[in-house]
PDB file of N, CA and C in Angstrom:
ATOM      1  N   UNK A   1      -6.733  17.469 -16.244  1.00  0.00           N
ATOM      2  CA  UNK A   1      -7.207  17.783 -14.902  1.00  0.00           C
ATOM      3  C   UNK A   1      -7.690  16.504 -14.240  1.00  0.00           C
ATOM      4  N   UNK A   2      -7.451  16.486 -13.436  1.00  0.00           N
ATOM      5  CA  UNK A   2      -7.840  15.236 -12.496  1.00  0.00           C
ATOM      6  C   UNK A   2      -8.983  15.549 -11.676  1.00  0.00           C
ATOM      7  N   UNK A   3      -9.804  14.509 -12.120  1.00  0.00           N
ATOM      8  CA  UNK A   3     -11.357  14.302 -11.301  1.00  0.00           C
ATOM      9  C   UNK A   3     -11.390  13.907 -10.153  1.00  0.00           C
ATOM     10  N   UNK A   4     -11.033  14.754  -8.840  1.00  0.00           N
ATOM     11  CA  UNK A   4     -11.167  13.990  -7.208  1.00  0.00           C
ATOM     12  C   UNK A   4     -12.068  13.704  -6.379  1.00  0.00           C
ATOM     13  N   UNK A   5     -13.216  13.377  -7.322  1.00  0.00           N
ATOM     14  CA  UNK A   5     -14.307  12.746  -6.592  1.00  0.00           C
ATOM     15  C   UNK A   5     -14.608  11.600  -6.219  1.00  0.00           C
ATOM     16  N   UNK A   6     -14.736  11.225  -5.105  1.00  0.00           N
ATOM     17  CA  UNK A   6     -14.644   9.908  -4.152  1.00  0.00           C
ATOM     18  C   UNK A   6     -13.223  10.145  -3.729  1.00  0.00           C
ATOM     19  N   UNK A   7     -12.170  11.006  -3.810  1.00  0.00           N
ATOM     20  CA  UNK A   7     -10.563  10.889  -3.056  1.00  0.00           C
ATOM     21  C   UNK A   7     -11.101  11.320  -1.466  1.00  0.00           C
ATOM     22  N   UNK A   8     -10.223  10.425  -0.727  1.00  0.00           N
ATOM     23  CA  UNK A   8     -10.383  10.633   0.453  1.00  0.00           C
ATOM     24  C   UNK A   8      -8.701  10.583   0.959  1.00  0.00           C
ATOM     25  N   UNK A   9      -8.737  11.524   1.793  1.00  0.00           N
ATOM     26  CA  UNK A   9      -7.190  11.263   2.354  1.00  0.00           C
ATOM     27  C   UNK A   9      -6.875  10.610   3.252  1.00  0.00           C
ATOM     28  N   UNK A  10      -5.679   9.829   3.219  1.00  0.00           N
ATOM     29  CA  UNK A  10      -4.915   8.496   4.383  1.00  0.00           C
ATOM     30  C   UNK A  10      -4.084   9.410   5.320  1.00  0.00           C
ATOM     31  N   UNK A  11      -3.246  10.547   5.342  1.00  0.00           N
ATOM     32  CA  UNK A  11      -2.271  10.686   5.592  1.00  0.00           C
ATOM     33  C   UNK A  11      -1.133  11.889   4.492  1.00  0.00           C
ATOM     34  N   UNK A  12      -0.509  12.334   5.189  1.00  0.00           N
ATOM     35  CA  UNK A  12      -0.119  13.548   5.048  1.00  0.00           C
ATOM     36  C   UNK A  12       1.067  12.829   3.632  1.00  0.00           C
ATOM     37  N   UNK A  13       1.646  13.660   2.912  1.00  0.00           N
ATOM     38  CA  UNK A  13       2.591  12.777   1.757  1.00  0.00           C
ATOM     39  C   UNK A  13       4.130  12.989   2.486  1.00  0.00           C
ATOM     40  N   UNK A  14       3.988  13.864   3.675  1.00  0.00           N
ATOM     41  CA  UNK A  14       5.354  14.299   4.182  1.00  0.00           C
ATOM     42  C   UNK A  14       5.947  13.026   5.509  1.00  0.00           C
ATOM     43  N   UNK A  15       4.519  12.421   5.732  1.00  0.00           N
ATOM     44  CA  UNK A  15       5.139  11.276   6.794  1.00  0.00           C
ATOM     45  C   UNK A  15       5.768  10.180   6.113  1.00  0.00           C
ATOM     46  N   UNK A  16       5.281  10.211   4.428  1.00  0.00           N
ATOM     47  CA  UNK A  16       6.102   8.709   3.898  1.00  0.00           C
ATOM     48  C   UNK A  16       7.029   8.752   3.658  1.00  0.00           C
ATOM     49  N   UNK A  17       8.113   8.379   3.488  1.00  0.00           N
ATOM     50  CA  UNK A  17       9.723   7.867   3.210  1.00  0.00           C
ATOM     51  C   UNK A  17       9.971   6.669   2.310  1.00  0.00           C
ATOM     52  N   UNK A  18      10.922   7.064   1.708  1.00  0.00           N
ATOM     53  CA  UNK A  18      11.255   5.984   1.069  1.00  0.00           C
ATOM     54  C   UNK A  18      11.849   4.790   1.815  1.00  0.00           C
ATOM     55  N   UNK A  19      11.538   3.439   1.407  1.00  0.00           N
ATOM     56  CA  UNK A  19      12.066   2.383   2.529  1.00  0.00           C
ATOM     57  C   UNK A  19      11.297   2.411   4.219  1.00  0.00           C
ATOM     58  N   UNK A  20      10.047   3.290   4.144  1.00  0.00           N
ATOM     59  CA  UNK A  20       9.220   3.275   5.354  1.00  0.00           C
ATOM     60  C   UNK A  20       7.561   3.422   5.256  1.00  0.00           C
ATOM     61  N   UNK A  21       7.056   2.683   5.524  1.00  0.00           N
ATOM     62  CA  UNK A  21       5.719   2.196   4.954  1.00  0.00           C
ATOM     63  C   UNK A  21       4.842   3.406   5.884  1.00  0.00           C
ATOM     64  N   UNK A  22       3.744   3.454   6.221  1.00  0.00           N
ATOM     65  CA  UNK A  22       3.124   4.114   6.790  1.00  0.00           C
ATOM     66  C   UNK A  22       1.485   3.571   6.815  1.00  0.00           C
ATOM     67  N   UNK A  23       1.266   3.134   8.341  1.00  0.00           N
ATOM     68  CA  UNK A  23      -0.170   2.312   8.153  1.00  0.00           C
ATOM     69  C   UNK A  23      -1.159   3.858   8.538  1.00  0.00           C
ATOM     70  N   UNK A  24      -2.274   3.755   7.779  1.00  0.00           N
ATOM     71  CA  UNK A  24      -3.147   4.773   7.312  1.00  0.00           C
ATOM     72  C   UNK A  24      -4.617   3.809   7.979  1.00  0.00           C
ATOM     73  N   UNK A  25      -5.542   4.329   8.432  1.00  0.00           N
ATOM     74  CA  UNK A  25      -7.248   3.653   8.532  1.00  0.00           C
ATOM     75  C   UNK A  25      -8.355   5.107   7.821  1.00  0.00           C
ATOM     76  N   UNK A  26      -8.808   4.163   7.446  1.00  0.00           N
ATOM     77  CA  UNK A  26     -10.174   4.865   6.854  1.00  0.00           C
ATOM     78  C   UNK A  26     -11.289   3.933   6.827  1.00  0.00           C
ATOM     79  N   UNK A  27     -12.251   4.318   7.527  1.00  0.00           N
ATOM     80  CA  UNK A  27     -13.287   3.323   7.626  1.00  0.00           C
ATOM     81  C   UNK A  27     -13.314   2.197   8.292  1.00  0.00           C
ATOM     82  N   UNK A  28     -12.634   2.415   9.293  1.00  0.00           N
ATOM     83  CA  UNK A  28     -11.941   1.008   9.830  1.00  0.00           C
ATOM     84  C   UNK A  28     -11.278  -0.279   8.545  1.00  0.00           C
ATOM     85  N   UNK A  29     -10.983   0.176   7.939  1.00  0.00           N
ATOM     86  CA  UNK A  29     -10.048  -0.566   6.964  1.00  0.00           C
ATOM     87  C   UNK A  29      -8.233  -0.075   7.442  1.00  0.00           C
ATOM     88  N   UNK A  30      -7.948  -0.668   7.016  1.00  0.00           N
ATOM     89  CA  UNK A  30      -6.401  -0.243   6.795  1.00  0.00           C
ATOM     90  C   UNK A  30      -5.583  -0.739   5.807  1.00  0.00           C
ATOM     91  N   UNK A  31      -4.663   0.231   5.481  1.00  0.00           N
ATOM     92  CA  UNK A  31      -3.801   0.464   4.634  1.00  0.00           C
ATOM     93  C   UNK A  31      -2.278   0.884   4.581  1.00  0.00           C
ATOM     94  N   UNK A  32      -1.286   0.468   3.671  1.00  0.00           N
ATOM     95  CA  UNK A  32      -0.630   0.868   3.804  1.00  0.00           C
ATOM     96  C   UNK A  32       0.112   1.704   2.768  1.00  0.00           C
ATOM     97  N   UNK A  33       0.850   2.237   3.192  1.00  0.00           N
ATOM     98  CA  UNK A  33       0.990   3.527   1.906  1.00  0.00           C
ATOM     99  C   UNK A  33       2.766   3.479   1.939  1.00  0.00           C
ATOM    100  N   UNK A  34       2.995   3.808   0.504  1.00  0.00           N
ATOM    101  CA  UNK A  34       4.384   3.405   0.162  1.00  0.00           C
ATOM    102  C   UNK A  34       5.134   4.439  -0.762  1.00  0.00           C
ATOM    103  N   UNK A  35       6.167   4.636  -0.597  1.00  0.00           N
ATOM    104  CA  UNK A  35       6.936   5.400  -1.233  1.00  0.00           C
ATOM    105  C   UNK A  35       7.929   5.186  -2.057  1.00  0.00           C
ATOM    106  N   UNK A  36       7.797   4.358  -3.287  1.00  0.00           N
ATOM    107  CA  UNK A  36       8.908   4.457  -4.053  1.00  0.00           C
ATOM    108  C   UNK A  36       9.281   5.468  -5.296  1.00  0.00           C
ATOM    109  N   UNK A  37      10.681   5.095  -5.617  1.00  0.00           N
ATOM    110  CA  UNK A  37      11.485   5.896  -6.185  1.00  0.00           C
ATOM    111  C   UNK A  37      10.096   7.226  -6.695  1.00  0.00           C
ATOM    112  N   UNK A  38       9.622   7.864  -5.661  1.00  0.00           N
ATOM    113  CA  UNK A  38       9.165   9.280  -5.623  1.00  0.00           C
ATOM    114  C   UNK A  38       7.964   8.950  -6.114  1.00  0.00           C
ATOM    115  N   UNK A  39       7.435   7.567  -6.110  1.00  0.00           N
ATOM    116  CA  UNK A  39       5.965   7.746  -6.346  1.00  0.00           C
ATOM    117  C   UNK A  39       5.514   7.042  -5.055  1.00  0.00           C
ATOM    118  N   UNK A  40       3.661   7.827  -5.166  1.00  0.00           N
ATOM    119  CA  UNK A  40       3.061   6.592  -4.114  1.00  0.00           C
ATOM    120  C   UNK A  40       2.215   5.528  -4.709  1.00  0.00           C
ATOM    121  N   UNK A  41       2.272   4.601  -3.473  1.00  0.00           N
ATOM    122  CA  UNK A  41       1.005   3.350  -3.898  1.00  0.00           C
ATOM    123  C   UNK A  41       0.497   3.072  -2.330  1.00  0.00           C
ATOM    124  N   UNK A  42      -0.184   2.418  -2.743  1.00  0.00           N
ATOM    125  CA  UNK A  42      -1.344   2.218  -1.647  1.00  0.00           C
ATOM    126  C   UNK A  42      -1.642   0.684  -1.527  1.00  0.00           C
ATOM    127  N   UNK A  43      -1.627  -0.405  -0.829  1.00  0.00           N
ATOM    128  CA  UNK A  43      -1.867  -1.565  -0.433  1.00  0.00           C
ATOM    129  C   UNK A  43      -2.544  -1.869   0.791  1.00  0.00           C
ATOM    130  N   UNK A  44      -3.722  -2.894   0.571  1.00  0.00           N
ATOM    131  CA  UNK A  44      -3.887  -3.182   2.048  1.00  0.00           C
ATOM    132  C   UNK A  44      -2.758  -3.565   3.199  1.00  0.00           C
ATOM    133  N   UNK A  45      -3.077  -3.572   4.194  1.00  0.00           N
ATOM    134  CA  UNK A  45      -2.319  -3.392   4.999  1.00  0.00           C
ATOM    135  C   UNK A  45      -2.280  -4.719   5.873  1.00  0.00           C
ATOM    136  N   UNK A  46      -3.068  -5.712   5.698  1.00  0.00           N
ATOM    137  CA  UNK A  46      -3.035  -6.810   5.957  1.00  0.00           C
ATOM    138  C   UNK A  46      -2.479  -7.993   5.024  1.00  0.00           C
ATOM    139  N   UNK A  47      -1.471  -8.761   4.989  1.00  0.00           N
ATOM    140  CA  UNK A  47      -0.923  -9.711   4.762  1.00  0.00           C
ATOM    141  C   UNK A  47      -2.365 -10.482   3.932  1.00  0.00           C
ATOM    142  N   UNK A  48      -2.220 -11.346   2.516  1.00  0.00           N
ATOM    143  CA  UNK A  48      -2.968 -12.376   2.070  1.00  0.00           C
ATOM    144  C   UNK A  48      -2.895 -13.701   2.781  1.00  0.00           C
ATOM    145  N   UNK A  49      -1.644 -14.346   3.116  1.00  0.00           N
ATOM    146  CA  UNK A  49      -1.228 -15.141   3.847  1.00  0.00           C
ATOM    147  C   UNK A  49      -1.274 -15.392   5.081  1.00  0.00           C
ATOM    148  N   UNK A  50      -1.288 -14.067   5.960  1.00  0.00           N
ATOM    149  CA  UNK A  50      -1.162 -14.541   7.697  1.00  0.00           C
ATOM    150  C   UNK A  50      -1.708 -13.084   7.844  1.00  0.00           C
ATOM    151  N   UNK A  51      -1.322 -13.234   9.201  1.00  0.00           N
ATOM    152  CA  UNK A  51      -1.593 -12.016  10.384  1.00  0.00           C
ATOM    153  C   UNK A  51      -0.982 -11.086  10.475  1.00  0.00           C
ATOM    154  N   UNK A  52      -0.275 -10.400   9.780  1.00  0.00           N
ATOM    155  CA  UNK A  52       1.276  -9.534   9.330  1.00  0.00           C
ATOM    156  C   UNK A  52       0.445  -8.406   8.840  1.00  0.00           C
ATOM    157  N   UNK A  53       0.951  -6.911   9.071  1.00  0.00           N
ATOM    158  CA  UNK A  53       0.781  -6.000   9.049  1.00  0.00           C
ATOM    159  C   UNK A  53       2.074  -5.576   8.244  1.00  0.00           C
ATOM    160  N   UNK A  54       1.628  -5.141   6.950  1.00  0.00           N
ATOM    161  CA  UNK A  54       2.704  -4.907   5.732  1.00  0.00           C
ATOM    162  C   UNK A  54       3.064  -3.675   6.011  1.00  0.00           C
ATOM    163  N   UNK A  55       2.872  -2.853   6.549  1.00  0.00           N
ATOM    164  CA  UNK A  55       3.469  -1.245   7.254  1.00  0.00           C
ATOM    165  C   UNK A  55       4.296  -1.249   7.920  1.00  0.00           C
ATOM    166  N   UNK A  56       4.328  -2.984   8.841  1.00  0.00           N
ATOM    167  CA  UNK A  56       5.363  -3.323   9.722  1.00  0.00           C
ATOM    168  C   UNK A  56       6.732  -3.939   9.224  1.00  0.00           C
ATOM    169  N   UNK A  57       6.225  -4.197   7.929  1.00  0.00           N
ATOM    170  CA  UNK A  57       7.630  -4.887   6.719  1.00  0.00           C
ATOM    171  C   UNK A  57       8.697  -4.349   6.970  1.00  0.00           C
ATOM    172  N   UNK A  58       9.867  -4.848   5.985  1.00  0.00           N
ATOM    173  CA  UNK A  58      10.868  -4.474   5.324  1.00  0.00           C
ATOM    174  C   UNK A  58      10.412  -4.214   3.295  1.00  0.00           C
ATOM    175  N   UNK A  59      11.138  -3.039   3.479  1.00  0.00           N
ATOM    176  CA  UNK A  59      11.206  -2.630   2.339  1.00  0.00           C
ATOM    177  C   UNK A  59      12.782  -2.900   1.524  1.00  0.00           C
ATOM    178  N   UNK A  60      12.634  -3.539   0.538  1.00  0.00           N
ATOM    179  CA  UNK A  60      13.535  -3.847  -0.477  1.00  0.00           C
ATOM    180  C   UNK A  60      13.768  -3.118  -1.776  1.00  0.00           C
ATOM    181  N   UNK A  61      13.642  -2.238  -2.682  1.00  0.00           N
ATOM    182  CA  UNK A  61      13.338  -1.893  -3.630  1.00  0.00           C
ATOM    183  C   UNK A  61      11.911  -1.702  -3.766  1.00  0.00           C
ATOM    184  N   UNK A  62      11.312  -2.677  -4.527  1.00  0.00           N
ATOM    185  CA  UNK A  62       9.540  -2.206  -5.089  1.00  0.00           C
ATOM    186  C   UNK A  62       9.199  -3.140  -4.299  1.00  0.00           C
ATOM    187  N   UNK A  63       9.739  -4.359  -3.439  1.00  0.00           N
ATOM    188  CA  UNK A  63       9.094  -5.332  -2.962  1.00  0.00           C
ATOM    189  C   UNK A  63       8.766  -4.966  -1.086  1.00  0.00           C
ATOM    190  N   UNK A  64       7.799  -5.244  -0.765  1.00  0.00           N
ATOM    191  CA  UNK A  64       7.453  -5.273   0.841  1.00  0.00           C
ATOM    192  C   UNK A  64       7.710  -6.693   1.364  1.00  0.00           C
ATOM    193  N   UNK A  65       8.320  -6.858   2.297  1.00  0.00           N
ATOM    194  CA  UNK A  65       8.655  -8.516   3.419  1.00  0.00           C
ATOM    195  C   UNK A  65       7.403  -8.499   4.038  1.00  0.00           C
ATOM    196  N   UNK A  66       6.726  -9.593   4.873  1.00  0.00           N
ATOM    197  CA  UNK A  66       5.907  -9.076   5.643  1.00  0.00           C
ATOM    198  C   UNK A  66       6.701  -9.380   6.515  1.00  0.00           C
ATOM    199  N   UNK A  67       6.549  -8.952   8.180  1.00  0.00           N
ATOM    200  CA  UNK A  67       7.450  -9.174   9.277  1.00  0.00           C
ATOM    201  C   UNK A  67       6.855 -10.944   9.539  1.00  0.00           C
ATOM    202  N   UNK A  68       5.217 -11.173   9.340  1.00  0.00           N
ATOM    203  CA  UNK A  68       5.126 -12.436   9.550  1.00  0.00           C
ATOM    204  C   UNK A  68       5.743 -13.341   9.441  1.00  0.00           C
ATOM    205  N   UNK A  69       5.743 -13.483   8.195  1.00  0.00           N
ATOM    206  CA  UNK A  69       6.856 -15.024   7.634  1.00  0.00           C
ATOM    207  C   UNK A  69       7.209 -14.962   6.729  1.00  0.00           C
ATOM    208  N   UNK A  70       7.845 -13.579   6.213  1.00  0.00           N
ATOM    209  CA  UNK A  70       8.599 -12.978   5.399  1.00  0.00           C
ATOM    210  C   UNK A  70       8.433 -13.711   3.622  1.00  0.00           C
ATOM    211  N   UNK A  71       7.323 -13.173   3.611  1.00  0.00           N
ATOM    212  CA  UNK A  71       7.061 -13.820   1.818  1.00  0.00           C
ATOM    213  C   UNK A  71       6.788 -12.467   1.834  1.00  0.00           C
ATOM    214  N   UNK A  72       6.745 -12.019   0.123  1.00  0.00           N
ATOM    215  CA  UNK A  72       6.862 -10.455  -0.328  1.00  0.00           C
ATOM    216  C   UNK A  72       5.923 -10.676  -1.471  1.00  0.00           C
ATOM    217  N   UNK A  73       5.787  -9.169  -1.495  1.00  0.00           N
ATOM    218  CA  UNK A  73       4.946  -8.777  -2.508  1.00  0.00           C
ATOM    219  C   UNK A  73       5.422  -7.437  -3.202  1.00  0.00           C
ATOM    220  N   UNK A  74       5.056  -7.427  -4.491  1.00  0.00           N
ATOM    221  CA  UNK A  74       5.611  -6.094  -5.281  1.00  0.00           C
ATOM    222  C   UNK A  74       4.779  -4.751  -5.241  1.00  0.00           C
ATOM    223  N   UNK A  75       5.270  -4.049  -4.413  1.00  0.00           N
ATOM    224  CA  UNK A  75       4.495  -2.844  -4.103  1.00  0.00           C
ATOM    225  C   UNK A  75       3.329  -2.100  -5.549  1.00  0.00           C
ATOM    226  N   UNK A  76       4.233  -2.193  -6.326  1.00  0.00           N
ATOM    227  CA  UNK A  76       3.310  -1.512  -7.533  1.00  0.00           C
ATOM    228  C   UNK A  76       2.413  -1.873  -7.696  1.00  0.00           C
ATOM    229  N   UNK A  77       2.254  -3.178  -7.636  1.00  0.00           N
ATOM    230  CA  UNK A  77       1.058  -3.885  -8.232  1.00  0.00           C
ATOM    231  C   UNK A  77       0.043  -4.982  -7.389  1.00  0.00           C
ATOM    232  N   UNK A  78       1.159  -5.101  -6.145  1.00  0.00           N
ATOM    233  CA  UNK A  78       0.505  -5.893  -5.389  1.00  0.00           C
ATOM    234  C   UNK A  78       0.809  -7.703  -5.471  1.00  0.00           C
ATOM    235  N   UNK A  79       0.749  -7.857  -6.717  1.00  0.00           N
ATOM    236  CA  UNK A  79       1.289  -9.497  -7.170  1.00  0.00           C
ATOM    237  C   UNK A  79       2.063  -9.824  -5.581  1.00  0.00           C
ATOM    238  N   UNK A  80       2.262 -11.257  -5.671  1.00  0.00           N
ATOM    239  CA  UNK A  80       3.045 -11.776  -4.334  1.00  0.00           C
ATOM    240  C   UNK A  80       4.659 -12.330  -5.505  1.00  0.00           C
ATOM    241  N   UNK A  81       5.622 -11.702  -4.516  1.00  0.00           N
ATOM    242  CA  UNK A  81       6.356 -12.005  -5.313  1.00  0.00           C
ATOM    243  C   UNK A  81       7.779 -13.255  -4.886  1.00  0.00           C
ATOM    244  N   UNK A  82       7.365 -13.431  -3.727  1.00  0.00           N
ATOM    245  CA  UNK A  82       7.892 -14.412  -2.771  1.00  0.00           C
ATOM    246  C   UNK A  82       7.034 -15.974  -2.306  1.00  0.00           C
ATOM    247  N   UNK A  83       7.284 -16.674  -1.987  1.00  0.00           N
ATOM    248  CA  UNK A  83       6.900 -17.740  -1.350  1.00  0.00           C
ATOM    249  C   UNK A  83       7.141 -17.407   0.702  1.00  0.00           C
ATOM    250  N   UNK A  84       5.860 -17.467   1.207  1.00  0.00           N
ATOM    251  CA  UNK A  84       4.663 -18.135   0.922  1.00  0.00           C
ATOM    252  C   UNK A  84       3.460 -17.662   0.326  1.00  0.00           C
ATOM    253  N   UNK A  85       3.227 -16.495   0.193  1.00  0.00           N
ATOM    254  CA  UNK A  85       2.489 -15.494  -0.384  1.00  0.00           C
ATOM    255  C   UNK A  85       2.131 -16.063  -1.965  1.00  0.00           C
ATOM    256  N   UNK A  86       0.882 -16.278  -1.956  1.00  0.00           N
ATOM    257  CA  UNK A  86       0.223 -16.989  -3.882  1.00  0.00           C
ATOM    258  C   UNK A  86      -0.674 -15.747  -3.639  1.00  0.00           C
ATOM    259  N   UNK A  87      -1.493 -14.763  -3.075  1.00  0.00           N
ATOM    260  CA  UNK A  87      -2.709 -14.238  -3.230  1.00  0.00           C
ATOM    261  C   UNK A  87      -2.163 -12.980  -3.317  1.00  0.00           C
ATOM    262  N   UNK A  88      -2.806 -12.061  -4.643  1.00  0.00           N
ATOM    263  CA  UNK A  88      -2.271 -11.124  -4.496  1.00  0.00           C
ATOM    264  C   UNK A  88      -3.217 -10.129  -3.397  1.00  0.00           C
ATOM    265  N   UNK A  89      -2.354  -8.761  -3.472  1.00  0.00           N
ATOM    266  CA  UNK A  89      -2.612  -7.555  -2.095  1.00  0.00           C
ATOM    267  C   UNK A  89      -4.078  -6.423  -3.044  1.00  0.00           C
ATOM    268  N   UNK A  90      -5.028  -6.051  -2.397  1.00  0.00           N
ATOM    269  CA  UNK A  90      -5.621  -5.249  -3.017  1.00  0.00           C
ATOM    270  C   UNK A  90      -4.882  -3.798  -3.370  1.00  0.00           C
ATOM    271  N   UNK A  91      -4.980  -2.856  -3.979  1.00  0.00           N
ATOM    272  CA  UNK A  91      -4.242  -2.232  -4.253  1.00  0.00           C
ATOM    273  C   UNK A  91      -4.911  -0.390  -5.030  1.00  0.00           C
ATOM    274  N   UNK A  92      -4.623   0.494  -4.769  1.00  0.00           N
ATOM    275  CA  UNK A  92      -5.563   1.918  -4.844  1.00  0.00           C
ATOM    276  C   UNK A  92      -4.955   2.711  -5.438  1.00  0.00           C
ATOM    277  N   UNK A  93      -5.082   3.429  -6.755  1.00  0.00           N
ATOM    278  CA  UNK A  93      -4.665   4.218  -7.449  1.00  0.00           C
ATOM    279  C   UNK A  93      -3.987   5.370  -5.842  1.00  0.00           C
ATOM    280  N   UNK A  94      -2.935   6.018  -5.958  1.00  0.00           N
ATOM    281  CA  UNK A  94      -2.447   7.027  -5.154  1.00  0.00           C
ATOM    282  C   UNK A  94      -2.679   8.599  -5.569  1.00  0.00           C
ATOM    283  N   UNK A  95      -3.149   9.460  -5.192  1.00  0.00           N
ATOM    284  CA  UNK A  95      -2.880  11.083  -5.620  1.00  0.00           C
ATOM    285  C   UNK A  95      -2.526  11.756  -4.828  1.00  0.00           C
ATOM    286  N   UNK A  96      -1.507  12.815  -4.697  1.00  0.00           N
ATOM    287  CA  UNK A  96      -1.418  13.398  -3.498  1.00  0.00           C
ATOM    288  C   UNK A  96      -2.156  15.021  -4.242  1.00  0.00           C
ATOM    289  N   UNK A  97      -3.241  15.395  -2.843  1.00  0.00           N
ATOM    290  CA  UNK A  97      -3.774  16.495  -3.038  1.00  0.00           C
ATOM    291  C   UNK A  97      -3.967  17.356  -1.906  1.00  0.00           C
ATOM    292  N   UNK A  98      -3.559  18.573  -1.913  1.00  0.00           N
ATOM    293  CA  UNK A  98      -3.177  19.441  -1.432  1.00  0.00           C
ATOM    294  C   UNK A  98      -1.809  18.892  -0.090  1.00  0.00           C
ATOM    295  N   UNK A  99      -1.243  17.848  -0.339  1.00  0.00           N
ATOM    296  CA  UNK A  99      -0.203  17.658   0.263  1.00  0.00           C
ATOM    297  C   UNK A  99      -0.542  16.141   1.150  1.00  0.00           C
ATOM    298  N   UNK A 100      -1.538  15.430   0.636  1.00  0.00           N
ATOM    299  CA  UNK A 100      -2.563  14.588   1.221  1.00  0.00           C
ATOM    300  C   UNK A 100      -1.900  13.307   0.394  1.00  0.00           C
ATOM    301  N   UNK A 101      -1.590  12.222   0.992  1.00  0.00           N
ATOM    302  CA  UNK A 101      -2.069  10.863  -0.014  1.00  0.00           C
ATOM    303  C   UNK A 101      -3.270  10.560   0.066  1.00  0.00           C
ATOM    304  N   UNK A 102      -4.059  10.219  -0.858  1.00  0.00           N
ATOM    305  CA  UNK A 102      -5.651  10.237  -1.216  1.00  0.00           C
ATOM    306  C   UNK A 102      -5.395   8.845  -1.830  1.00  0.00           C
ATOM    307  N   UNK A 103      -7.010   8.129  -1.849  1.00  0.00           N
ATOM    308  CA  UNK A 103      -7.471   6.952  -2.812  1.00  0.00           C
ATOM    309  C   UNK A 103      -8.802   7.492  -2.733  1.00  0.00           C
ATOM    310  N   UNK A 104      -9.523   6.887  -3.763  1.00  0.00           N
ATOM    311  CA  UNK A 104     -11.042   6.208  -3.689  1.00  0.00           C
ATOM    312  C   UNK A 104     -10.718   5.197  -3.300  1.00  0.00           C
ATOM    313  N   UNK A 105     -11.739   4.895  -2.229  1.00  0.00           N
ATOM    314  CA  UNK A 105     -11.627   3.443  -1.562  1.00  0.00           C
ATOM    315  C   UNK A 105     -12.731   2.320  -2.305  1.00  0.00           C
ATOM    316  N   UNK A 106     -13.316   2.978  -3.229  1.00  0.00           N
ATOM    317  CA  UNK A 106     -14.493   2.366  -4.353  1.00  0.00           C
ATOM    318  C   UNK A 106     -13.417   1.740  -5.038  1.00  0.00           C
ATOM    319  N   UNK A 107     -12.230   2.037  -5.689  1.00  0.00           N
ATOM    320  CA  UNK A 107     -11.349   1.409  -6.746  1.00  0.00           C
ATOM    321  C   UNK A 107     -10.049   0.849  -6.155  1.00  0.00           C
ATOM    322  N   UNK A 108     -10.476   0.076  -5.140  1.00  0.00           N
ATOM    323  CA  UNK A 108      -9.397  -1.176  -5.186  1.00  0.00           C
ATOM    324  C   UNK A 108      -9.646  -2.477  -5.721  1.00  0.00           C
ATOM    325  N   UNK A 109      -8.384  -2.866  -6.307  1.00  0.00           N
ATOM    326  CA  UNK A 109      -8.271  -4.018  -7.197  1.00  0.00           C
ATOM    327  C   UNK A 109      -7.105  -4.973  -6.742  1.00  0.00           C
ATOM    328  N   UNK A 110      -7.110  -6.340  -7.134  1.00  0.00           N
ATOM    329  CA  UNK A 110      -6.075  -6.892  -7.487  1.00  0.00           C
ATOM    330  C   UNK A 110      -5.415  -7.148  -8.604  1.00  0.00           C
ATOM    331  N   UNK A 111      -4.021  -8.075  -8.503  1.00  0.00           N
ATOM    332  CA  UNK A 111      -3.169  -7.958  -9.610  1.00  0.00           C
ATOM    333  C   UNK A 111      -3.983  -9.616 -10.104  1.00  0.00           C
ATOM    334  N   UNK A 112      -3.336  -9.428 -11.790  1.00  0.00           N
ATOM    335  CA  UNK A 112      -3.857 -10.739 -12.187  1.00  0.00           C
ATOM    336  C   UNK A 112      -3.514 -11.810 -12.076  1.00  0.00           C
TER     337      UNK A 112
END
């Protein structure tokens, strides 16, 4: 059974698509929420590198472009997996509940 205390919901699980990001705010933070091969993840939504809004990307497989200046990062985990990008993306366990993508916004992390 899964413990959903502290889950808060971003956004419905029916607006994400595969290959289409979806920028989410909570708390005046933002986020972006991702859909691969039928799972979700959750990334900030601001670029480590620049001013780029990763919701606004291209999606490749597991990797996000940013539209900025197109260095990538690996959705799963966040790592940067392109040049110019060295810093990795914070990153939020995903649940979808009652049809909701959810995080605790207490448990974001980066990659190592």
């Amino acid at each position: 059974m899964t413990d959903e205390a502290g889950l808060e919901a971003l956004c419905d699980a029916s607006d994400v698509e595969e290959d289409t990001p979806v920028r989410a705010e909570l708390r005046g933070e933002a986020y972006a929420v991702f859909l691969v091969e039928g799972r979700f993840y959750v990334t900030q939504d601001l670029c480590t590198h620049g001013p780029g809004s990763l919701s606004e990307g291209f999606v490749e497989g597991s990797e996000i472009e940013c539209p900025f200046h197109q260095g990538k990062f690996d959705i799963r985990t966040g790592a940067p997996a392109a040049a110019p990008c060295t810093e990795p993306l914070r990153t939020w366990p995903a649940q979808v509940v009652d049809g909701k993508v959810c995080i605790d916004p207490a448990k974001g992390r980066r990659a190592a």
